[in-house]
C-alpha atoms as a PDB file:
ATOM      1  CA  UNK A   1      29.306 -42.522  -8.115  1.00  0.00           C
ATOM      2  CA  UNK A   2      31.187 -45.718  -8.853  1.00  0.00           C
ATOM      3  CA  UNK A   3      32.453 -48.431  -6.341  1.00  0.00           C
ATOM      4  CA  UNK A   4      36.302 -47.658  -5.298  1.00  0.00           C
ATOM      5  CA  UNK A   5      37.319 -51.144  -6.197  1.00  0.00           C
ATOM      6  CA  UNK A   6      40.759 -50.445  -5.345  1.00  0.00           C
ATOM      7  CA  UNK A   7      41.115 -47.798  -2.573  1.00  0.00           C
ATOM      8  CA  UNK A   8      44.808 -45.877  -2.394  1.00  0.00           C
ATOM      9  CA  UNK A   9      46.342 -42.722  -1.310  1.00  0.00           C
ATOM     10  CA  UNK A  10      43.208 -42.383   1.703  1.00  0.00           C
ATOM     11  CA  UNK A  11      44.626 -44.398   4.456  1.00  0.00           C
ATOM     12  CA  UNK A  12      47.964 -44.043   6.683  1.00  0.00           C
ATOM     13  CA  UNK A  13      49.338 -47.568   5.890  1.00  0.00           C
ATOM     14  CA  UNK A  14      49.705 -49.301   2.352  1.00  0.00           C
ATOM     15  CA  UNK A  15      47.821 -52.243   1.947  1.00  0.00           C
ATOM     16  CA  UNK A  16      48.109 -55.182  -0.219  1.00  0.00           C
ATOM     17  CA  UNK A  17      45.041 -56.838  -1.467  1.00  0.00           C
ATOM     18  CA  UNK A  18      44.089 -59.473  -4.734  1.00  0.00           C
ATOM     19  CA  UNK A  19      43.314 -57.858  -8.000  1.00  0.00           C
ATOM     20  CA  UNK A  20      39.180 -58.160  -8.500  1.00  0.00           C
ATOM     21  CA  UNK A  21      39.390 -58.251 -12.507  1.00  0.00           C
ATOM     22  CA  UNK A  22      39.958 -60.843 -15.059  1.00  0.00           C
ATOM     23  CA  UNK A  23      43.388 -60.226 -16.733  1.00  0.00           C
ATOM     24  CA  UNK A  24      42.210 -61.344 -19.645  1.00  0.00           C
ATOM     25  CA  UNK A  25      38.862 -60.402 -20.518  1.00  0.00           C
ATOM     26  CA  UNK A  26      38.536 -62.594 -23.287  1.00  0.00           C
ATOM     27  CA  UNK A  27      39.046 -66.110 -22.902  1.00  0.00           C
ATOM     28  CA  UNK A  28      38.244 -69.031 -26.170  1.00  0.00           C
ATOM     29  CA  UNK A  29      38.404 -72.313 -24.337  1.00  0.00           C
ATOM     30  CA  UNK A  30      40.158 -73.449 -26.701  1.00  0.00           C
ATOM     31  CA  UNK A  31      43.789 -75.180 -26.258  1.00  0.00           C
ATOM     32  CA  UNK A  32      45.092 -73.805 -29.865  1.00  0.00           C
ATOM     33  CA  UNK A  33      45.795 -70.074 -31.431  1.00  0.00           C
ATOM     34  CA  UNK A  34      42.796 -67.762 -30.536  1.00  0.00           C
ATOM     35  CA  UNK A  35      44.393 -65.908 -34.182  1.00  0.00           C
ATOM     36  CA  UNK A  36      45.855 -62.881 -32.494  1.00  0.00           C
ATOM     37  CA  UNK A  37      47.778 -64.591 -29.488  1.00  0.00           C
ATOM     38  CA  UNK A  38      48.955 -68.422 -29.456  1.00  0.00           C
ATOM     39  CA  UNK A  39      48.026 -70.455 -26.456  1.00  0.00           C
ATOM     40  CA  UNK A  40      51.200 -69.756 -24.960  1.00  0.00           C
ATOM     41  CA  UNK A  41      51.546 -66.303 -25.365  1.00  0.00           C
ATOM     42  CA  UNK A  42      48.414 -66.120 -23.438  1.00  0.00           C
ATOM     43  CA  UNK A  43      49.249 -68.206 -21.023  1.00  0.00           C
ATOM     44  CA  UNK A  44      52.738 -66.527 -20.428  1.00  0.00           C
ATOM     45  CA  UNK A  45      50.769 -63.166 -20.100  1.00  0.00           C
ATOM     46  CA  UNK A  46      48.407 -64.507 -17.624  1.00  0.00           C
ATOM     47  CA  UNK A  47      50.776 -65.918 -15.578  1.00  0.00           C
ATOM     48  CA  UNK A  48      53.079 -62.759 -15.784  1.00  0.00           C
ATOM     49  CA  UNK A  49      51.631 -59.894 -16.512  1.00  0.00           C
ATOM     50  CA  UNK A  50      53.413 -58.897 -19.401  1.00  0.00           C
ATOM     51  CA  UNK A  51      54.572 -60.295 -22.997  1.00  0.00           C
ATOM     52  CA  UNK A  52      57.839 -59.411 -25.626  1.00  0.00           C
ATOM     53  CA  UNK A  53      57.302 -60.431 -28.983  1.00  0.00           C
ATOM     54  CA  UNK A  54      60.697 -59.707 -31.164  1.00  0.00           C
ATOM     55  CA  UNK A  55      60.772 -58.399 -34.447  1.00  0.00           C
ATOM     56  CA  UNK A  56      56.775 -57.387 -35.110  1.00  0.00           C
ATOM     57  CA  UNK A  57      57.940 -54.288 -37.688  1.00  0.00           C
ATOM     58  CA  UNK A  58      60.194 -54.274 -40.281  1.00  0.00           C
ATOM     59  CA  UNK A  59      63.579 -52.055 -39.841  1.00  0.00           C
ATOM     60  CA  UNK A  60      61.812 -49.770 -42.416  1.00  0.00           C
ATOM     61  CA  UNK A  61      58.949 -48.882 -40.638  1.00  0.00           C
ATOM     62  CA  UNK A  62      61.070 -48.754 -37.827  1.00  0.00           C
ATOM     63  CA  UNK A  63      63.350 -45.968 -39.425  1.00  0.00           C
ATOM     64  CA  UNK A  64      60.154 -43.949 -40.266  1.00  0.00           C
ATOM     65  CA  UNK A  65      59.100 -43.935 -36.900  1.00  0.00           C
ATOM     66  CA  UNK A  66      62.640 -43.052 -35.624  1.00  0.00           C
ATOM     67  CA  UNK A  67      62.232 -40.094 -38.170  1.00  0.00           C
ATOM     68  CA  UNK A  68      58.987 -38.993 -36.973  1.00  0.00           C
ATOM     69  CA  UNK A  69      59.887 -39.341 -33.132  1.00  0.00           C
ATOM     70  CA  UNK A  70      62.719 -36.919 -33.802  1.00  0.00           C
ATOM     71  CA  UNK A  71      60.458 -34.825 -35.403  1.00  0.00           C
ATOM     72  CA  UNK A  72      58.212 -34.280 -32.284  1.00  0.00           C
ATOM     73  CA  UNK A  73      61.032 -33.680 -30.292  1.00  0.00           C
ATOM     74  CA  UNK A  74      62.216 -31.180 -32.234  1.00  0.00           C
ATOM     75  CA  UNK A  75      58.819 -29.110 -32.592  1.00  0.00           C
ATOM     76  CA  UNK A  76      57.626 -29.532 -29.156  1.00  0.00           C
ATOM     77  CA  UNK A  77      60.263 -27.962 -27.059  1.00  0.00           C
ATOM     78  CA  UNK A  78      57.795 -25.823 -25.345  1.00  0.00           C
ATOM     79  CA  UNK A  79      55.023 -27.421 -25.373  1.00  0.00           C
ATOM     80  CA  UNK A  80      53.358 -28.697 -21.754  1.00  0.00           C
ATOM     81  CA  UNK A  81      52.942 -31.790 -22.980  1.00  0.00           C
ATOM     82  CA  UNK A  82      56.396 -32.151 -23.400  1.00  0.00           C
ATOM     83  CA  UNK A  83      59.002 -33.626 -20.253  1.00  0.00           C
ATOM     84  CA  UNK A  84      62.325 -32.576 -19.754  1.00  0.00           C
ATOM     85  CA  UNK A  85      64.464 -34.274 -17.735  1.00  0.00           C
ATOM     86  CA  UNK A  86      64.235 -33.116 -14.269  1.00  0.00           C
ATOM     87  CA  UNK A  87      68.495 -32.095 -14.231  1.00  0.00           C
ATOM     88  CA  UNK A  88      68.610 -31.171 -18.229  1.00  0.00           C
ATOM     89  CA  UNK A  89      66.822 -30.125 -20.709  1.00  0.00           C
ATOM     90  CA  UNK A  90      67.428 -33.164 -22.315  1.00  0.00           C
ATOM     91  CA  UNK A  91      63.399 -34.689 -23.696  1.00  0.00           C
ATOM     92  CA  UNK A  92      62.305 -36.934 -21.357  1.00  0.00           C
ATOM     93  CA  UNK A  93      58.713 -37.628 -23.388  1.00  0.00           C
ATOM     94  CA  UNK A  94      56.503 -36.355 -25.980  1.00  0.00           C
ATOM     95  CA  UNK A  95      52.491 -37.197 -25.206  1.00  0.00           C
ATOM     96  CA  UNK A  96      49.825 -37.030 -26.931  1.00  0.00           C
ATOM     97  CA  UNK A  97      51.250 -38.480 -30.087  1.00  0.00           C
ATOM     98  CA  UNK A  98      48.651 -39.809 -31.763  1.00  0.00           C
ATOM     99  CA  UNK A  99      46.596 -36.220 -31.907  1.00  0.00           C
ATOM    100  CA  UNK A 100      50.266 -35.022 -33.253  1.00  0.00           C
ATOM    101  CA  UNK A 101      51.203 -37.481 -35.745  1.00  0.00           C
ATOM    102  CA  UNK A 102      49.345 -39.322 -38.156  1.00  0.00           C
ATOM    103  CA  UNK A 103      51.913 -42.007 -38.762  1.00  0.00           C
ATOM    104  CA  UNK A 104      51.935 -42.814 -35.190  1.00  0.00           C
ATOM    105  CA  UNK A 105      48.115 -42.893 -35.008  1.00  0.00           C
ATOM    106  CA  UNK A 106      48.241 -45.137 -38.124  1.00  0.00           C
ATOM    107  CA  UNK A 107      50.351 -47.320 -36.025  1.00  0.00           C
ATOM    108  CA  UNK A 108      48.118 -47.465 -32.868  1.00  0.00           C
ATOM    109  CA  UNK A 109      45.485 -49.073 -35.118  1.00  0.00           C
ATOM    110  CA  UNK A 110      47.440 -51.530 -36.953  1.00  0.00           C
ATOM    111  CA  UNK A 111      46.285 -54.941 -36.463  1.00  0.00           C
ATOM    112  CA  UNK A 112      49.265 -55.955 -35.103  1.00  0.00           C
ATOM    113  CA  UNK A 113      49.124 -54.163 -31.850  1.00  0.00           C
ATOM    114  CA  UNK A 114      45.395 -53.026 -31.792  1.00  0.00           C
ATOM    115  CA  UNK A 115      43.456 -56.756 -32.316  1.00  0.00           C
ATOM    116  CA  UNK A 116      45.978 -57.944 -29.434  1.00  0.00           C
ATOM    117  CA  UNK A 117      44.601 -55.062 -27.110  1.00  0.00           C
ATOM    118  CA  UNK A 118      40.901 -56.052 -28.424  1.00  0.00           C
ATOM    119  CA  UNK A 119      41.661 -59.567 -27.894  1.00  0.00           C
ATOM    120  CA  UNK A 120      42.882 -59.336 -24.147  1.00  0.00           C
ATOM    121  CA  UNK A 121      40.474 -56.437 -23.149  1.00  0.00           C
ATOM    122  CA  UNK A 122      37.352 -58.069 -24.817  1.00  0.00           C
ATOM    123  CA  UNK A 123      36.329 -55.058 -26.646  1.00  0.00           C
ATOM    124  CA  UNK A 124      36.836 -52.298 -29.014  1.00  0.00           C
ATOM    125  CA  UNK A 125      39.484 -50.016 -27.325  1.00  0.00           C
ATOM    126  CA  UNK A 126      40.632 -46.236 -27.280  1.00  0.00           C
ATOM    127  CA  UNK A 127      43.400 -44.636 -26.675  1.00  0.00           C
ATOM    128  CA  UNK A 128      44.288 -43.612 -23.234  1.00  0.00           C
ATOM    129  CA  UNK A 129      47.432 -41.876 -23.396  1.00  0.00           C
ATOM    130  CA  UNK A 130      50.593 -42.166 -25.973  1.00  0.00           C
ATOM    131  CA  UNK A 131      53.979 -41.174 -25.629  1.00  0.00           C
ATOM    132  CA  UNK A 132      57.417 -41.297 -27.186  1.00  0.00           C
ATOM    133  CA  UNK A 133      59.760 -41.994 -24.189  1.00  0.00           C
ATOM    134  CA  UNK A 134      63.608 -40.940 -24.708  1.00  0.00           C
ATOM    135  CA  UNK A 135      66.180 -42.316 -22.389  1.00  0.00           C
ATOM    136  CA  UNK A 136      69.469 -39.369 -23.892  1.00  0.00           C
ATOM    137  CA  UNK A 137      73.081 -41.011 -23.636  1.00  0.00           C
ATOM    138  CA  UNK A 138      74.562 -39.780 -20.310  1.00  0.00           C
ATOM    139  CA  UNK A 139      71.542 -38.296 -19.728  1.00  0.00           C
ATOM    140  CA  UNK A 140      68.808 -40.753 -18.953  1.00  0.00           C
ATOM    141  CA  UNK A 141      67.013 -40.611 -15.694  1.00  0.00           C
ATOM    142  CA  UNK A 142      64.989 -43.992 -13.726  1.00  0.00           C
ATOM    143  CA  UNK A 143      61.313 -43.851 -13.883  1.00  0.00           C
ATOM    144  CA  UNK A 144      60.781 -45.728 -10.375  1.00  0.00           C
ATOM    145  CA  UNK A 145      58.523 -48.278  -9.502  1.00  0.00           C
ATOM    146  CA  UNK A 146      54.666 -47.959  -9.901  1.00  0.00           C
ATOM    147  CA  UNK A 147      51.605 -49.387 -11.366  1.00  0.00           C
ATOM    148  CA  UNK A 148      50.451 -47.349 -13.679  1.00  0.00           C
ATOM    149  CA  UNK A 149      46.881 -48.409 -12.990  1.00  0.00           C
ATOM    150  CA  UNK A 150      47.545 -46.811  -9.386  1.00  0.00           C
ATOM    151  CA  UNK A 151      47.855 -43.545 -10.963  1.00  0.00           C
ATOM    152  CA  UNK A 152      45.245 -44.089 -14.069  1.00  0.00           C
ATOM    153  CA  UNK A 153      42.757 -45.072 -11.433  1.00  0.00           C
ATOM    154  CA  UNK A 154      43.546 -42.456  -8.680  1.00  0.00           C
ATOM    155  CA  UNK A 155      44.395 -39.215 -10.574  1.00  0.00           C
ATOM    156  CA  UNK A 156      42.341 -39.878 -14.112  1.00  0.00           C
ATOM    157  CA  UNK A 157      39.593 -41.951 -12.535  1.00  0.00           C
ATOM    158  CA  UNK A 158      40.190 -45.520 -14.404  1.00  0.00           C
ATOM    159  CA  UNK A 159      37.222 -47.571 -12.743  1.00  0.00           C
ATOM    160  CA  UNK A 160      38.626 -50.719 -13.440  1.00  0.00           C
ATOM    161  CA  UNK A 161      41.591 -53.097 -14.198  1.00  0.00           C
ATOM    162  CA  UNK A 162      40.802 -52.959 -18.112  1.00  0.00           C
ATOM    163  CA  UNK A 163      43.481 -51.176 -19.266  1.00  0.00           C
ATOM    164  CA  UNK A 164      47.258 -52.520 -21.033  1.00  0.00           C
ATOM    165  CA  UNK A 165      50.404 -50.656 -22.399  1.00  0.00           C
ATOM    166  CA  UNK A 166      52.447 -50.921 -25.497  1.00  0.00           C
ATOM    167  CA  UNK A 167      56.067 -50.232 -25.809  1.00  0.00           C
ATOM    168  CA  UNK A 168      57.434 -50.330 -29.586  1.00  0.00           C
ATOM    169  CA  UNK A 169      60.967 -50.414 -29.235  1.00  0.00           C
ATOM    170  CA  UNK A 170      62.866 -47.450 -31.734  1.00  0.00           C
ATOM    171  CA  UNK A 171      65.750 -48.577 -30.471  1.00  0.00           C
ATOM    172  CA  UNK A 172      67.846 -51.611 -29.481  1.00  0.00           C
ATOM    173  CA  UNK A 173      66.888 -52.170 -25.882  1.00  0.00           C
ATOM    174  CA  UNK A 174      69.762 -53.735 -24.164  1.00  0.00           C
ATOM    175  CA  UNK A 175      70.551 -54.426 -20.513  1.00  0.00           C
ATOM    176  CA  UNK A 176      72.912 -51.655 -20.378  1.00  0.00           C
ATOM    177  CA  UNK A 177      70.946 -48.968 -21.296  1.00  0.00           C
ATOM    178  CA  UNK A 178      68.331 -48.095 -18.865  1.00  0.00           C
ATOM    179  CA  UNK A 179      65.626 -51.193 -19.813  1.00  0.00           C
ATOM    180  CA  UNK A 180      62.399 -51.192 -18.759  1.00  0.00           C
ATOM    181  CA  UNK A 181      62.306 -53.932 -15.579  1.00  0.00           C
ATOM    182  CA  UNK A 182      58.825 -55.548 -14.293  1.00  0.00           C
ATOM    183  CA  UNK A 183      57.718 -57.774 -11.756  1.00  0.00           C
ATOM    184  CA  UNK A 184      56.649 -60.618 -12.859  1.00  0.00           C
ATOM    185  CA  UNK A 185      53.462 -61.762 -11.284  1.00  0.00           C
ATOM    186  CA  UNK A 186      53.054 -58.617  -9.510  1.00  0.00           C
ATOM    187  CA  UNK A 187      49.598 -57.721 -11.759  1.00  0.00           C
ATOM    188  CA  UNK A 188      47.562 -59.619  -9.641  1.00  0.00           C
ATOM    189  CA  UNK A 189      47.678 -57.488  -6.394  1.00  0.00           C
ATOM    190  CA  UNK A 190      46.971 -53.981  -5.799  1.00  0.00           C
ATOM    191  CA  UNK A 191      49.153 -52.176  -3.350  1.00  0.00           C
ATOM    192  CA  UNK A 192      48.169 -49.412  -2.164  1.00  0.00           C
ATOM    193  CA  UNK A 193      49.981 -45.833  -1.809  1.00  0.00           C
ATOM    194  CA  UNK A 194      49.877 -43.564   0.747  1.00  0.00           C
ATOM    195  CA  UNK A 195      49.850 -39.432   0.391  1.00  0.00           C
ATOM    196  CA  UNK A 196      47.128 -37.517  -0.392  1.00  0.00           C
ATOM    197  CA  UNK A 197      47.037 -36.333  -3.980  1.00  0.00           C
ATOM    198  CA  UNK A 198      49.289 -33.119  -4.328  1.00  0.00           C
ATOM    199  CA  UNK A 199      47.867 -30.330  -6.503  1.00  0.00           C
ATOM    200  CA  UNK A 200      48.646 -30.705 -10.079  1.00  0.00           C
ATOM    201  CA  UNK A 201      50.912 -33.420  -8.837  1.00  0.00           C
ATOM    202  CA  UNK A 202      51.539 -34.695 -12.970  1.00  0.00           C
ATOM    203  CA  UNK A 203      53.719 -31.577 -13.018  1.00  0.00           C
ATOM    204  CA  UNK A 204      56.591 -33.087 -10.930  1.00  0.00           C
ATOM    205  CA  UNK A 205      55.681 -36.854 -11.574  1.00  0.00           C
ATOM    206  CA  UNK A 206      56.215 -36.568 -14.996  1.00  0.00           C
ATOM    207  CA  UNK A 207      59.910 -35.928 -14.280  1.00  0.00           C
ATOM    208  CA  UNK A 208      60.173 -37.363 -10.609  1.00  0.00           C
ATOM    209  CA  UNK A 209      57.582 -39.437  -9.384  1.00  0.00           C
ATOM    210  CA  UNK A 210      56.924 -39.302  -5.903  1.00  0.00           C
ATOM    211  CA  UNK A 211      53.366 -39.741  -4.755  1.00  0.00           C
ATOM    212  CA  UNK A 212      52.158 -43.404  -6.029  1.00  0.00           C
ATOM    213  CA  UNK A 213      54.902 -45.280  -5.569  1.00  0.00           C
ATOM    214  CA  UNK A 214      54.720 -48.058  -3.797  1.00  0.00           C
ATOM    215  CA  UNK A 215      56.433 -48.508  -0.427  1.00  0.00           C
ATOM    216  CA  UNK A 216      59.963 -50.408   0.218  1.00  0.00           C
ATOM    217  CA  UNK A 217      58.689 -52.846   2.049  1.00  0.00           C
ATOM    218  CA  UNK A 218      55.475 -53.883  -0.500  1.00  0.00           C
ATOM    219  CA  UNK A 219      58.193 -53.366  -3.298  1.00  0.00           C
ATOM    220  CA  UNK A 220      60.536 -55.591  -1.019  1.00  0.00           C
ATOM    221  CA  UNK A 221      58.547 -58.371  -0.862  1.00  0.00           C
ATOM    222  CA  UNK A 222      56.749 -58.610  -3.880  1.00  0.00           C
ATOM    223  CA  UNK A 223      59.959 -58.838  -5.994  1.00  0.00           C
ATOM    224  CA  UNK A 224      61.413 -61.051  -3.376  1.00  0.00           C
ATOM    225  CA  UNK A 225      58.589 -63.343  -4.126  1.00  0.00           C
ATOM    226  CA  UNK A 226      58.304 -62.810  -7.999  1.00  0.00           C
ATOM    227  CA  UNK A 227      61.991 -61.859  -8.890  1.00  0.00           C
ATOM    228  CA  UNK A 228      62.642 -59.117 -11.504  1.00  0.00           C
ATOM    229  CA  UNK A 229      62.622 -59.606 -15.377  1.00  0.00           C
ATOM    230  CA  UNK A 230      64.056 -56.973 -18.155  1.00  0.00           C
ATOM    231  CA  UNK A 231      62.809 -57.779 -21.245  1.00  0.00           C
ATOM    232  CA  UNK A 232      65.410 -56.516 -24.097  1.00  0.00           C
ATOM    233  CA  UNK A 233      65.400 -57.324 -27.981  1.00  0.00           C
ATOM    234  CA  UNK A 234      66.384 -55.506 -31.169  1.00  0.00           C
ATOM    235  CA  UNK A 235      64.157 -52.373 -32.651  1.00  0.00           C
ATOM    236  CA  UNK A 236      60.969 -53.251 -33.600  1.00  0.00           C
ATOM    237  CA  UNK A 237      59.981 -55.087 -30.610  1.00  0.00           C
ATOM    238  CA  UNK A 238      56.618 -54.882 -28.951  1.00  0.00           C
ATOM    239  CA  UNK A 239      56.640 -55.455 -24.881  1.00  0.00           C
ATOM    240  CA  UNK A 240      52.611 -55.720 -24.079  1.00  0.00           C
ATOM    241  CA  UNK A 241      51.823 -55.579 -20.310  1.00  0.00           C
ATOM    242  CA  UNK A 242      48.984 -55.240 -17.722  1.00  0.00           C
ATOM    243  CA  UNK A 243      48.078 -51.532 -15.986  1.00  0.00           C
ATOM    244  CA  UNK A 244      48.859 -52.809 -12.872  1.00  0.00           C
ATOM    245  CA  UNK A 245      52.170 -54.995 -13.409  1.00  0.00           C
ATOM    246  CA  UNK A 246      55.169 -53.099 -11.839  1.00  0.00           C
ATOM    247  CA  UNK A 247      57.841 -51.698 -13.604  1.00  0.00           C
ATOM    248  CA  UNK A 248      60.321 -48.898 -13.792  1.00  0.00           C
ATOM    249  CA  UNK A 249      63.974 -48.484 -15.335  1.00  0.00           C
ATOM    250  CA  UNK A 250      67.050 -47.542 -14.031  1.00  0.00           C
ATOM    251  CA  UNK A 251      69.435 -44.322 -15.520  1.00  0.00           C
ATOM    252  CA  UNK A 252      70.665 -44.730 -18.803  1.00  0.00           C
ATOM    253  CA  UNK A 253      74.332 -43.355 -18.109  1.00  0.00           C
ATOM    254  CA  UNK A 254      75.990 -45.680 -21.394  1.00  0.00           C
ATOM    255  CA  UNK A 255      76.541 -43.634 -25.096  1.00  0.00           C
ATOM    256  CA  UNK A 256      73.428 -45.269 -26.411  1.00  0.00           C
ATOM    257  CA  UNK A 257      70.559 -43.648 -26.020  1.00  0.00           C
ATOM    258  CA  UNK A 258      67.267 -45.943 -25.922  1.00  0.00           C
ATOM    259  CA  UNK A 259      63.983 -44.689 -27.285  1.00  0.00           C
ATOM    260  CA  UNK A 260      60.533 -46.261 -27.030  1.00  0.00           C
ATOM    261  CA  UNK A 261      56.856 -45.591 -28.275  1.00  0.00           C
ATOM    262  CA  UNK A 262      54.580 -45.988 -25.651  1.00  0.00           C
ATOM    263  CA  UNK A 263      50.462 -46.397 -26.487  1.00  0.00           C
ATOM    264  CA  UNK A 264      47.825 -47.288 -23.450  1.00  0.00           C
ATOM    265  CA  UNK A 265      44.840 -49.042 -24.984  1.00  0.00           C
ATOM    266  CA  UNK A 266      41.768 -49.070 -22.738  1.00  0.00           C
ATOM    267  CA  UNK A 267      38.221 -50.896 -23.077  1.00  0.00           C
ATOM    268  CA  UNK A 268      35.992 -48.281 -24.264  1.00  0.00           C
ATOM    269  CA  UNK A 269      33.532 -50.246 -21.431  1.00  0.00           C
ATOM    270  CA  UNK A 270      36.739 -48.723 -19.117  1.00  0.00           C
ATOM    271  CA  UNK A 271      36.809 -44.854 -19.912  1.00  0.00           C
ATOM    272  CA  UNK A 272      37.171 -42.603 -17.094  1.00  0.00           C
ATOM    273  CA  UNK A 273      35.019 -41.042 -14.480  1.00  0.00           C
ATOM    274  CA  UNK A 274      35.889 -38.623 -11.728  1.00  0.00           C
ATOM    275  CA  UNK A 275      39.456 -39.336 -10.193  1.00  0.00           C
ATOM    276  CA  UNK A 276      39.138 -41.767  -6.916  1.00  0.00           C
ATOM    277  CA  UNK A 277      41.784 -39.983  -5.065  1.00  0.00           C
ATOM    278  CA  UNK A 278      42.379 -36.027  -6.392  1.00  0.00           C
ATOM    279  CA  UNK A 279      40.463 -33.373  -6.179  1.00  0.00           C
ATOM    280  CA  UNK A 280      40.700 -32.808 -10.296  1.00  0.00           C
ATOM    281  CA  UNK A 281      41.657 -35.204 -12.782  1.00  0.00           C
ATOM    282  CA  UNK A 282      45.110 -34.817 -14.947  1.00  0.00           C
ATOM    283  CA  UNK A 283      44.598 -32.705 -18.736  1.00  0.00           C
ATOM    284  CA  UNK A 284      43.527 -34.905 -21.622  1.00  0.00           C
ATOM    285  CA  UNK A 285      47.132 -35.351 -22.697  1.00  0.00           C
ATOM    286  CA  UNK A 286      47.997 -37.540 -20.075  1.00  0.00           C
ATOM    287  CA  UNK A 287      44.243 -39.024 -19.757  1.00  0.00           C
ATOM    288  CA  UNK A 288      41.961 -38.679 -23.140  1.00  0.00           C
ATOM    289  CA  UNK A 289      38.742 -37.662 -21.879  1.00  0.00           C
ATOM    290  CA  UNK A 290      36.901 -36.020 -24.337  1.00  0.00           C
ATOM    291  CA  UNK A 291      35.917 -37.286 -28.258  1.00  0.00           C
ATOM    292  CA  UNK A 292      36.590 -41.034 -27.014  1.00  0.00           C
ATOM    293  CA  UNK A 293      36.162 -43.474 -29.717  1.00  0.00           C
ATOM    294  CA  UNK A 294      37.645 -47.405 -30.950  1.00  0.00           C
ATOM    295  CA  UNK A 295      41.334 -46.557 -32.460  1.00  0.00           C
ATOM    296  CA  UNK A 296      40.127 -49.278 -35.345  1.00  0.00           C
ATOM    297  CA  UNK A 297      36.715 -47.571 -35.756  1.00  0.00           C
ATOM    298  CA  UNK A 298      36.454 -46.312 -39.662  1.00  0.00           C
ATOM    299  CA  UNK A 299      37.679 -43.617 -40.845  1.00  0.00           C
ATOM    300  CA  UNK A 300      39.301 -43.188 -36.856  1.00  0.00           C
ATOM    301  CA  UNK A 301      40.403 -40.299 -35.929  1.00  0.00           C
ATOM    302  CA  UNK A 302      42.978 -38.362 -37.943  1.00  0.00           C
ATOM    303  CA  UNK A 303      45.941 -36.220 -36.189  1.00  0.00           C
ATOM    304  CA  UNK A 304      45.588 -33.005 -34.817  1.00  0.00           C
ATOM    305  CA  UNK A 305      47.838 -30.821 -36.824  1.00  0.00           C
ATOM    306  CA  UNK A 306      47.477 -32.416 -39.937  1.00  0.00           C
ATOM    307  CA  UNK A 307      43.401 -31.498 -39.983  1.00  0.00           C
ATOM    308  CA  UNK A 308      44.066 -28.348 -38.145  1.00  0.00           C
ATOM    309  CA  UNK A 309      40.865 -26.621 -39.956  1.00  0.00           C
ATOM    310  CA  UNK A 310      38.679 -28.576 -38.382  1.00  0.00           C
END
């Protein structure tokens, strides 16, 4: 059994302690553009745990994947793998995107996003989890503060700090309408959580998350210390940020509802084991386990219902 590098939801108190893994993986020595990321864009990740880059796709491809979002929505009603909001039956998110949707796999593997994940992580990467997140007009609800490594690494049995998250913005993200928020600087300790594991706890946290959050007083003094930043930009942005920076997002109660894709790229020198801290680990749509392989290996992987034969 593997070393619990970072120990949480076994002890009565939470505990802060210093992240034990590089942040990134991959580092060129070099004081000019490594070709995927410029010297200050890494630098500005390091330091913060997280990185917006406006503009990366074009307002077409940006209509085509507000086309194929509202598709999923649509045909997934009543499917588990798709979140209502806890007080509506509004969409909250639709996972498991790219077994669903071959433009959205297509888009996981695009150089654009995928050699950034490579480049950072040091290796060939794989999917984790993917998501289209909806924040409804009116009808948006907060997804509170956590790491999202806390949970990766407790409930889905992430070994290590190897893991990063990309949110394509569908939509115009303003400051107005629910934005994500992070703390800045916050990826380089771990805080603990305390609660044992629930039984299928996903089935509530998915809506509501209550178990691995971090305490007011670890929250209170982190962001205190770090201050709070909310990235916003026009569609076709790309917000890149560590598994263990913290973030959440307040309710989106304006007329303009915000939309985001959401892809978790993990070192394929990463993939899961047994969860650290419940007694079984979440389904494969929140936490690929089975038929791992790179997103950029070719041909990769092509979605679910397209190749439903095989």
């Amino acid at each position: 059994m593997l070393n619990d590098m970072y120990r949480s939801r076994k002890d009565n108190k939470p505990v802060i302690s210093e992240r034990k893994d590089p942040v990134i993986w991959s580092k060129t020595g070099s004081t000019e553009s490594n070709g995927v990321l410029s010297r200050a864009q890494e630098d500005f990740y390091e330091q913060n745990g997280f990185l917006f880059i406006e503009n990366v796709f074009s307002a077409d491809e940006i209509a085509k994947l507000r086309e194929e979002a509202e598709t999923l929505r649509k045909n997934g009603q009543s499917e588990e793998d798709v979140i209502k909001e806890p007080s509506s039956n509004a969409v909250r998110s639709v996972f498991r995107v790219h077994e669903k949707n071959q433009t959205y796999l297509d888009l996981m593997a695009d150089d654009r996003l995928a050699a950034i994940a490579e480049h950072i992580l040091n290796d060939e990467v794989y999917i984790h989890q993917s998501r289209v997140n909806f924040k409804p007009a009116f009808k948006g609800k907060e997804f509170y503060w956590h790491s999202d490594f806390e949970t990766w690494h407790t409930e889905d049995g992430m070994p290590r700090m190897r893991a990063l998250s990309m949110s394509i913005t569908l939509s115009e993200n303003t400051p107005y309408n629910g934005p994500l928020m992070l703390v800045p600087g916050s990826h380089k300790k771990f805080i603990s959580c305390v609660g044992e594991t629930p039984d299928d706890n996903y089935k509530s946290s998915l809506k509501a998350q209550e178990y691995g959050t971090p305490d007011q007083d670890s929250l209170t003094a982190m962001i205190q210390k770090h201050g709070l930043a909310a990235p916003t930009g026009p569609a076709g942005s790309v917000l890149i940020f560590d598994c263990n920076t913290l973030h959440g997002s307040g309710n989106n109660i304006t007329p303009f509802p915000r939309s985001n894709a959401f892809f978790v790229y993990n070192s394929m020198e990463n993939r899961v084991v047994a969860p650290f801290a419940a007694k079984s680990p979440r389904p494969d749509f929140l936490a690929t386990r089975d038929s791992i392989r790179p997103i950029r290996q070719k041909p990769h992987r092509t979605a679910r219902h397209l190749h439903a034969a095989e």
